[in-house]
N, C-alpha and C. Protein backbone atom coordinates (compact mmCIF):
# COMPACT_ATOMS: atom_id res chain seq x y z
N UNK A 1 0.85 -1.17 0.00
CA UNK A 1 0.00 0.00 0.00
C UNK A 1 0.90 1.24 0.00
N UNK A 2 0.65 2.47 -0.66
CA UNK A 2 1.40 2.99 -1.18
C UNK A 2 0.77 4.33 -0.04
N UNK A 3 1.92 5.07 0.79
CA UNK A 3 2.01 6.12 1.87
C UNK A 3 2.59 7.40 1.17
N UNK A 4 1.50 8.62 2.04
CA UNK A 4 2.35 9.80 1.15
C UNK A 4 3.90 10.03 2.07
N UNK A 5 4.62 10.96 1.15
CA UNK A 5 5.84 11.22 1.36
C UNK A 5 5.70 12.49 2.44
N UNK A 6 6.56 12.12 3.77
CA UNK A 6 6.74 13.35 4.28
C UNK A 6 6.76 14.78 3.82
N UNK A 7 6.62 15.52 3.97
CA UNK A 7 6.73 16.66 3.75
C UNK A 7 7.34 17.93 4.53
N UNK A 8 8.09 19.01 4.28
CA UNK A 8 9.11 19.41 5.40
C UNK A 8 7.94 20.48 6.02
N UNK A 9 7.56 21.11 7.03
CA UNK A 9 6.89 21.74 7.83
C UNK A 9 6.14 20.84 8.84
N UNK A 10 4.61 20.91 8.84
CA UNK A 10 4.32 20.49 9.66
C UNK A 10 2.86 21.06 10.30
N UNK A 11 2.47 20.47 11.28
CA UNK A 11 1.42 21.63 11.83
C UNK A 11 1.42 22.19 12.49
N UNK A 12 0.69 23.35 12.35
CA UNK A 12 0.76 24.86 12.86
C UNK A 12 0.68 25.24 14.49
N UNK A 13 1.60 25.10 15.21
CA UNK A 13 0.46 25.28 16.53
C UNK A 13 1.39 26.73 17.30
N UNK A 14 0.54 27.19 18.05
CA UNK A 14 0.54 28.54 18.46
C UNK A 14 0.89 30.05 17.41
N UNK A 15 1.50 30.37 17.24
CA UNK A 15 1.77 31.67 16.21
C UNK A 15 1.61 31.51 14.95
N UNK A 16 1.54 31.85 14.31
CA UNK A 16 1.19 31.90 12.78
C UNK A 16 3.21 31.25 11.93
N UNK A 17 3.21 30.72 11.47
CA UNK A 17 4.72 30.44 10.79
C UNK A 17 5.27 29.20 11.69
N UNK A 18 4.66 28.86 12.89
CA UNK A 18 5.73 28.11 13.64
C UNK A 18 5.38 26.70 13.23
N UNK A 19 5.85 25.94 13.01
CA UNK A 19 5.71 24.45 12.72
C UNK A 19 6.57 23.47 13.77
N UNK A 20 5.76 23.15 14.61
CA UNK A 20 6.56 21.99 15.85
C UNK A 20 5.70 21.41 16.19
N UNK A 21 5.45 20.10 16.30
CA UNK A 21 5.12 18.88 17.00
C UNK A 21 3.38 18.70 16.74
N UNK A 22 2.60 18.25 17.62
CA UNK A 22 1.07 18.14 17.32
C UNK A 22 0.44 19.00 17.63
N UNK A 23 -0.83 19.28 17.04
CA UNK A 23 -1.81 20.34 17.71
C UNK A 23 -2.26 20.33 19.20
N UNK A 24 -2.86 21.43 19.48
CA UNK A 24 -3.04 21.93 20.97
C UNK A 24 -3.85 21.98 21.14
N UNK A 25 -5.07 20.72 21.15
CA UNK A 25 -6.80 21.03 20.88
C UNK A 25 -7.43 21.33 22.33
N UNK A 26 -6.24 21.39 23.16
CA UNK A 26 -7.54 22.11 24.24
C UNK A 26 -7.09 23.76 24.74
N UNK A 27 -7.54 24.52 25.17
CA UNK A 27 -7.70 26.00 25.44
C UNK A 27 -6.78 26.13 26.48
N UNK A 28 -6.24 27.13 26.39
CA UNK A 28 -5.72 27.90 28.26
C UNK A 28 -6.32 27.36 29.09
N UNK A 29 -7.51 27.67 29.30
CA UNK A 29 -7.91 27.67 30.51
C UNK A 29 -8.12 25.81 30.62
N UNK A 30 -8.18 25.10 29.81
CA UNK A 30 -8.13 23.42 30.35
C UNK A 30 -6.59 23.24 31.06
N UNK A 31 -5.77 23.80 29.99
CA UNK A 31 -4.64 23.84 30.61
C UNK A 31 -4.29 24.11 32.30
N UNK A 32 -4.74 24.87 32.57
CA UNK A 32 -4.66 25.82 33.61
C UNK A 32 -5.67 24.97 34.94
N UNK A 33 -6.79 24.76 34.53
CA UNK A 33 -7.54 23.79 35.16
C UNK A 33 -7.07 22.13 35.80
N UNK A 34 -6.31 21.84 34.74
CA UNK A 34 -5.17 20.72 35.26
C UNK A 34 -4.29 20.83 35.83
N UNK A 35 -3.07 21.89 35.64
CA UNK A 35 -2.68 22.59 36.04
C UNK A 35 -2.40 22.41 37.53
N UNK A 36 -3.75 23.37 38.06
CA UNK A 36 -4.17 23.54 39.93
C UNK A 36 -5.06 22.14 39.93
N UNK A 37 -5.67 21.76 38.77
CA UNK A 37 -7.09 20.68 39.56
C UNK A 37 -5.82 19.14 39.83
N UNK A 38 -5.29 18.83 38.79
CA UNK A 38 -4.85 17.52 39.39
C UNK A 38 -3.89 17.43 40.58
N UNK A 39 -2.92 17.97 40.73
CA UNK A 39 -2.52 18.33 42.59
C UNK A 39 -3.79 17.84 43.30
N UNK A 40 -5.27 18.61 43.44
CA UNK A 40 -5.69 18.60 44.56
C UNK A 40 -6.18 17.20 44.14
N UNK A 41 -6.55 16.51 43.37
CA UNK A 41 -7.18 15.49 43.20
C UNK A 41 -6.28 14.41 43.60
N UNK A 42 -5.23 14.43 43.32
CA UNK A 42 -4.13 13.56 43.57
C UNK A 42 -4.04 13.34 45.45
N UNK A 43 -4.20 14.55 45.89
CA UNK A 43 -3.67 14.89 46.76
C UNK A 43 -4.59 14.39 48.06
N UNK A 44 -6.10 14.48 47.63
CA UNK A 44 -7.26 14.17 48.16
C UNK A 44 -7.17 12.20 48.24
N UNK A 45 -6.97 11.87 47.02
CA UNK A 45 -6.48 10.40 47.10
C UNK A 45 -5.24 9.91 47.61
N UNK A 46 -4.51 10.57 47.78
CA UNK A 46 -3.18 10.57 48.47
C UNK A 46 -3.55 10.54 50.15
N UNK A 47 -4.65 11.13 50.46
CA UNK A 47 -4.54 11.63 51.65
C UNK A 47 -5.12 10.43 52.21
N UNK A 48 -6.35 10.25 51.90
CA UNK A 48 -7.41 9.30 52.03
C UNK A 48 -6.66 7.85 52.15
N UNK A 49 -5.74 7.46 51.15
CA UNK A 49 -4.90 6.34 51.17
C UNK A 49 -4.37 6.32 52.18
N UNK A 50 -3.55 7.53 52.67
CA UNK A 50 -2.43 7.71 54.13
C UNK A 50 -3.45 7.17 55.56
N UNK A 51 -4.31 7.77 55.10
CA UNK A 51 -5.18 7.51 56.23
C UNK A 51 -5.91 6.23 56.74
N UNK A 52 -6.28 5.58 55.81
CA UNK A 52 -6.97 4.44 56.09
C UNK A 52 -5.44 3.42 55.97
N UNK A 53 -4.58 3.51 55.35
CA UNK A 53 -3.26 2.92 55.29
C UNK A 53 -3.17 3.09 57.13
N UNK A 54 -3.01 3.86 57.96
CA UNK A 54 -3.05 4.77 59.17
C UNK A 54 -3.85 3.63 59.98
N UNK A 55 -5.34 3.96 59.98
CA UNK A 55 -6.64 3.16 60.59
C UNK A 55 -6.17 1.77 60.59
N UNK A 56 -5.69 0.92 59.75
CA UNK A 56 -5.85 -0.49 59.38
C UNK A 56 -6.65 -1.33 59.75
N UNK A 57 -7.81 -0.76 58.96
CA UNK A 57 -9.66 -1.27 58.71
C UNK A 57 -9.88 -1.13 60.67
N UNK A 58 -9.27 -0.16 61.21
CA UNK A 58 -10.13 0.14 62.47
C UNK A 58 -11.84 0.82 61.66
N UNK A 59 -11.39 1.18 63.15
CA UNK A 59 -12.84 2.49 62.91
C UNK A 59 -12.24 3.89 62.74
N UNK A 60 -12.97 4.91 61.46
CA UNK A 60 -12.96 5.90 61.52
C UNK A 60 -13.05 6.78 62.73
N UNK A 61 -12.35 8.03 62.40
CA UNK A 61 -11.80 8.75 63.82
C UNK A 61 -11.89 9.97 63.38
N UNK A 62 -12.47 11.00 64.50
CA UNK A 62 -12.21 12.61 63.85
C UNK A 62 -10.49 12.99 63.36
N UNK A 63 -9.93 12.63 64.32
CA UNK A 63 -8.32 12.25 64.24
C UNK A 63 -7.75 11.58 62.63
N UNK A 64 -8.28 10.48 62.41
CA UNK A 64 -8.24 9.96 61.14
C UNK A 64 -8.33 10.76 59.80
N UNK A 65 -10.06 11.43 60.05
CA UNK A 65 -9.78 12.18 59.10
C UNK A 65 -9.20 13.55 58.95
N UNK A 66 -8.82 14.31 60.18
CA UNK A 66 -7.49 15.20 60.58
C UNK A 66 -6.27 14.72 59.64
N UNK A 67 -6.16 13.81 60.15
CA UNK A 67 -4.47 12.94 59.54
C UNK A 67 -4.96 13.16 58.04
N UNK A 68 -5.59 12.53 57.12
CA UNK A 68 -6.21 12.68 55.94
C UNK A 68 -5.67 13.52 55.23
N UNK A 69 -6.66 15.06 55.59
CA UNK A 69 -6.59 16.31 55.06
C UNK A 69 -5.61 16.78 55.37
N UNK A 70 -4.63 16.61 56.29
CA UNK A 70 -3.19 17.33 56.69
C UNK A 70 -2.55 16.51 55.48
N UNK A 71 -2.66 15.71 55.61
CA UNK A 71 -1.71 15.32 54.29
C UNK A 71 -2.16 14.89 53.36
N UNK A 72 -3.16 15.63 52.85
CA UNK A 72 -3.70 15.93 51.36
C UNK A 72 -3.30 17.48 51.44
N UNK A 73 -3.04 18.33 51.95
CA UNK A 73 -3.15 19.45 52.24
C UNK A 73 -1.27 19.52 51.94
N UNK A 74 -0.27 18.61 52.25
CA UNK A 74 0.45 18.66 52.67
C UNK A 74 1.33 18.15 50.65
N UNK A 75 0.44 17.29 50.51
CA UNK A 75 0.70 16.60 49.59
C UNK A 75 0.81 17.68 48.25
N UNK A 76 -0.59 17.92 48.30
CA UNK A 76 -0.61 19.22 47.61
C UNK A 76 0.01 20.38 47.35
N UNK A 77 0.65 21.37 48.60
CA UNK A 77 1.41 21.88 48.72
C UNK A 77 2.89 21.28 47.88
N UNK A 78 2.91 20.37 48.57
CA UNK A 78 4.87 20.06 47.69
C UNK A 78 4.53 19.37 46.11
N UNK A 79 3.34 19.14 45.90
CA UNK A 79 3.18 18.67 44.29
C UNK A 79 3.39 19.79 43.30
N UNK A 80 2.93 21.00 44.02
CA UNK A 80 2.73 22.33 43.15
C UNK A 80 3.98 23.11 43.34
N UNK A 81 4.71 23.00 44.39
CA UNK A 81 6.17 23.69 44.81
C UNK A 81 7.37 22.99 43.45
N UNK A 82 6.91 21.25 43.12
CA UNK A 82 7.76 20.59 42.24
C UNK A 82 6.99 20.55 41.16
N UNK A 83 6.58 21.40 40.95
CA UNK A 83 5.49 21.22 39.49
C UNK A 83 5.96 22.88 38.96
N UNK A 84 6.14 23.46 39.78
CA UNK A 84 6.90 24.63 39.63
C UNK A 84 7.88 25.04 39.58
N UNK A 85 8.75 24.48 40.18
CA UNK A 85 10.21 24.64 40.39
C UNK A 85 11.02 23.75 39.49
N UNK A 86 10.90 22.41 39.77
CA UNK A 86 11.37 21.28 38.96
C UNK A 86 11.98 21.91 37.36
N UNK A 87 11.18 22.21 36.85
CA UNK A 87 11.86 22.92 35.16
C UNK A 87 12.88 23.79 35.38
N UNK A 88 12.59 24.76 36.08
CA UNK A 88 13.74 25.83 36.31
C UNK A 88 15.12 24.88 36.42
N UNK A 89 15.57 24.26 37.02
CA UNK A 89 16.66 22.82 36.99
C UNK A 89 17.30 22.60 36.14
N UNK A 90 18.66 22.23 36.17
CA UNK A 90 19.34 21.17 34.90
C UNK A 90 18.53 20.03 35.24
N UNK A 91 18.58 19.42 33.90
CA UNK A 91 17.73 18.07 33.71
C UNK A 91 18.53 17.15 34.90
N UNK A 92 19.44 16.95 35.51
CA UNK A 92 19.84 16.31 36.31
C UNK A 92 19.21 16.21 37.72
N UNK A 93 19.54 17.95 37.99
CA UNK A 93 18.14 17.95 39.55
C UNK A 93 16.74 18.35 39.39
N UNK A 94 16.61 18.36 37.93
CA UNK A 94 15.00 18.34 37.89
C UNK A 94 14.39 16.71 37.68
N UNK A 95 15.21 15.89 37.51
CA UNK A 95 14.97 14.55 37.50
C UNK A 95 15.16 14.03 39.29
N UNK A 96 16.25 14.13 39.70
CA UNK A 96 16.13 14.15 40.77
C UNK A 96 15.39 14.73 41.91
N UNK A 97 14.52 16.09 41.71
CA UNK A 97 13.81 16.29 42.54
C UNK A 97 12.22 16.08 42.54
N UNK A 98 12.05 15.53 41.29
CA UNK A 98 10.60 15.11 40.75
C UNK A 98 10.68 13.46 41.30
N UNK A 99 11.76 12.28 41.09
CA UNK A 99 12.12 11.25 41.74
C UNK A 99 11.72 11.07 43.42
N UNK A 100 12.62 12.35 44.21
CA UNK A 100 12.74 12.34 45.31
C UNK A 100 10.99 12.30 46.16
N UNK A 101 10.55 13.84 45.67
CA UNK A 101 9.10 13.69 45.64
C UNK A 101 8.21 12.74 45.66
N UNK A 102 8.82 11.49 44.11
CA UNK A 102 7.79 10.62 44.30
C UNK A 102 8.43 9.40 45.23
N UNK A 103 9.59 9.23 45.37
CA UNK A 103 10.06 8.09 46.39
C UNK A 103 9.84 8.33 48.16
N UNK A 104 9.70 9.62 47.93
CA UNK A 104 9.30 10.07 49.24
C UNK A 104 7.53 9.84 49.69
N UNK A 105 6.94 10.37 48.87
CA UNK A 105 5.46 10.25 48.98
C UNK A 105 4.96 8.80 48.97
N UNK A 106 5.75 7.15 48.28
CA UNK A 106 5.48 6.21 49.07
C UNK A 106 6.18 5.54 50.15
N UNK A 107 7.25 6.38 50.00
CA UNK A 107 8.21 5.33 51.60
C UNK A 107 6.52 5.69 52.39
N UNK A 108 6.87 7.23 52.48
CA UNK A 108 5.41 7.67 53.74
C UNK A 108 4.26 6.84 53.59
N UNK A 109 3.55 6.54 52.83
CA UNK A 109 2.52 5.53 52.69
C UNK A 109 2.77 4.35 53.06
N UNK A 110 4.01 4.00 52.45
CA UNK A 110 4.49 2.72 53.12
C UNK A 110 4.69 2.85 54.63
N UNK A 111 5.18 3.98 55.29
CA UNK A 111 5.28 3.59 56.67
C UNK A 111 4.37 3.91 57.32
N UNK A 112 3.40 4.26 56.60
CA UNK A 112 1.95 4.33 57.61
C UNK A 112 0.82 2.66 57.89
N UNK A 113 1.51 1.89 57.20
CA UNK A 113 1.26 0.52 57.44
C UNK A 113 2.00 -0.16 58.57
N UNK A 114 2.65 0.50 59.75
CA UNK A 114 3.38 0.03 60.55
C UNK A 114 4.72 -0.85 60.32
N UNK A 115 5.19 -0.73 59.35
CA UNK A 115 6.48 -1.59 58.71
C UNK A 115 7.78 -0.74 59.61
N UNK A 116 8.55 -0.75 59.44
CA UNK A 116 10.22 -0.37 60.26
C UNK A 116 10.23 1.16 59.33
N UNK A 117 10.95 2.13 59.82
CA UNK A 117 11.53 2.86 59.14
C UNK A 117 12.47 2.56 58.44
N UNK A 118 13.03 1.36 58.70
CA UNK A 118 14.37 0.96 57.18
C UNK A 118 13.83 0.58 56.10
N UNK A 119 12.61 -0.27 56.39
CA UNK A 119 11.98 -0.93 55.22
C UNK A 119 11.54 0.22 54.35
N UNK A 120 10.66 0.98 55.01
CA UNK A 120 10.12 2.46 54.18
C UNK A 120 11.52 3.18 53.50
N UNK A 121 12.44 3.21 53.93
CA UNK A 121 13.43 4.30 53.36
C UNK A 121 14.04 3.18 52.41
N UNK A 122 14.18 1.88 52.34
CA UNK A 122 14.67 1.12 51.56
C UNK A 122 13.51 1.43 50.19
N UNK A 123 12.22 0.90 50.34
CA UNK A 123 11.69 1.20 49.35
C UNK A 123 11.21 2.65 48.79
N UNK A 124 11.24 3.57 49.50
CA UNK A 124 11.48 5.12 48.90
C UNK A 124 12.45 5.08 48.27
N UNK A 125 13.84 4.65 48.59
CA UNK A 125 15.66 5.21 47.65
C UNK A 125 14.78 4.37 46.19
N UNK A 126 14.60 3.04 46.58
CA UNK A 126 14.32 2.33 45.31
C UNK A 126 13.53 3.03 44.36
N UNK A 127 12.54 3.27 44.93
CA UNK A 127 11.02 4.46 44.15
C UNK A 127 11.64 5.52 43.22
N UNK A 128 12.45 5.81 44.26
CA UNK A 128 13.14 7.45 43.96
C UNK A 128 14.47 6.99 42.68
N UNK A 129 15.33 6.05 42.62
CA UNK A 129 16.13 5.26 41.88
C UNK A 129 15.24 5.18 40.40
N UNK A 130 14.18 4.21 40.83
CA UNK A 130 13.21 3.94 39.35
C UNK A 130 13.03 5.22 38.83
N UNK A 131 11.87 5.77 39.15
CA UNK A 131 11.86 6.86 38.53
C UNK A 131 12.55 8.52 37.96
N UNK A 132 13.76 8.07 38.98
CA UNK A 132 15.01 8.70 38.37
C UNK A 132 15.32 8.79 37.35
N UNK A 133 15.59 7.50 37.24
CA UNK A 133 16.43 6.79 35.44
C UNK A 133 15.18 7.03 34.47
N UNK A 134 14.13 6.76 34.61
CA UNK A 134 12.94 7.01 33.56
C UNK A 134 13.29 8.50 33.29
N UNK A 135 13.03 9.26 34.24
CA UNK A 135 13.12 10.73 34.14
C UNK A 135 14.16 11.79 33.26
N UNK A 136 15.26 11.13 33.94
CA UNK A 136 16.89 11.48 33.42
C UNK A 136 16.41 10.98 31.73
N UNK A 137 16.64 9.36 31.45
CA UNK A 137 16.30 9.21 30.31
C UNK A 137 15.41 10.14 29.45
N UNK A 138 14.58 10.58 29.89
CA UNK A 138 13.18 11.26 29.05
C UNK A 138 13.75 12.48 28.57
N UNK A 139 14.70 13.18 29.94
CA UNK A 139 14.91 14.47 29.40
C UNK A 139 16.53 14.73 28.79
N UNK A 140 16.86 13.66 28.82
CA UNK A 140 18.09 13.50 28.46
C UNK A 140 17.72 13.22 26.90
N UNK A 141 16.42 12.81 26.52
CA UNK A 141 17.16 12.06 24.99
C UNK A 141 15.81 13.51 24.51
N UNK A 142 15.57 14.33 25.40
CA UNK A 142 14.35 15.79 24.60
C UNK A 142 14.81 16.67 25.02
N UNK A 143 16.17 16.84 25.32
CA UNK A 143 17.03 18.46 25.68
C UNK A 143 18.17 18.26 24.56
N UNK A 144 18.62 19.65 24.48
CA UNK A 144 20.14 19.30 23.64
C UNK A 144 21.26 19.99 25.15
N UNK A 145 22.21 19.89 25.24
CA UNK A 145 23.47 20.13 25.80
C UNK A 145 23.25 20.73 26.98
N UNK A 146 22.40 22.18 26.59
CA UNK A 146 22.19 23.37 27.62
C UNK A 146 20.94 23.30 28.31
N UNK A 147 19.98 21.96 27.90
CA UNK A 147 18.59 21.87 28.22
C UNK A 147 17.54 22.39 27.44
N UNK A 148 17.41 23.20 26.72
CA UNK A 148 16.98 23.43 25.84
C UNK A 148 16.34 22.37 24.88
N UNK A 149 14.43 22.05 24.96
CA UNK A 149 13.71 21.00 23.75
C UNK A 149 14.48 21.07 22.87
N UNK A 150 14.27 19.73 22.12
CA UNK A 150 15.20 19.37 20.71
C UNK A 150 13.72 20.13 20.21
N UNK A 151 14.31 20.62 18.60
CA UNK A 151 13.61 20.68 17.84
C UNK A 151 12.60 19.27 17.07
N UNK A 152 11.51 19.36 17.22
CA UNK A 152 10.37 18.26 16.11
C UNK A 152 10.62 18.07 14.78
């Protein structure tokens, strides 16, 4: 079956002349809506997990759900601090501090199941290790030298 031939440009997205990568079919403001909305959503399930992780199928507690919202509240806060900051970075400690974040956020889950604090910090370094190398990789093979996107 016979395919058309590339062609050099491309499609159009943001300014008039620019040709890079796929279109942008949703608006600012979806953008922007994800943005602030998935933090809190994350953060709300994050919390809720910590907590009943916490309880272990006790009974709910005003305390319980205290613990919860402090750290959905908490969660939230440092998702948006590294959702912000993180780029500003060489790809090295912006991989590493997006890693750390997430190896950190399950050791804590993990040690809210009553396990040792070695076990939790063993499987946080690991967490934080995995998604390191994914990370590094990603932005290592979509930066050139100075960090700077490769061109599409």
């Amino acid at each position: 079956m016979a395919h058309a031939a590339p062609t050099p440009g491309g499609i159009t997205r943001g300014t008039p002349g620019t040709t890079r990568g796929t279109p942008d079919v949703f608006s600012p403001q979806v953008h922007r809506a994800v943005r602030y909305g998935l933090p809190v959503v994350l953060g709300l399930v994050y919390g809720y997990w910590a907590a009943a992780n916490r309880r272990d199928g006790g009974e709910i507690t005003g305390w319980n759900i205290l613990f919860g919202f402090v750290t959905a509240l908490a969660f939230i806060v440092l998702c948006l601090a590294v959702a912000t900051f993180a780029p500003l970075l060489k790809r090295e400690l912006h991989s590493l501090t997006k890693s750390a974040f997430a190896g950190a956020a399950i050791g804590f889950l993990y040690s809210q199941t009553g396990q040792s604090v070695l076990r939790s910090t063993v499987l946080a370094l690991a967490v934080t290790a995995g998604v390191f190398v994914v990370f590094f990789y990603r932005y290592y093979t979509h930066e050139d030298g100075e960090g700077n996107p490769l061109p599409r």
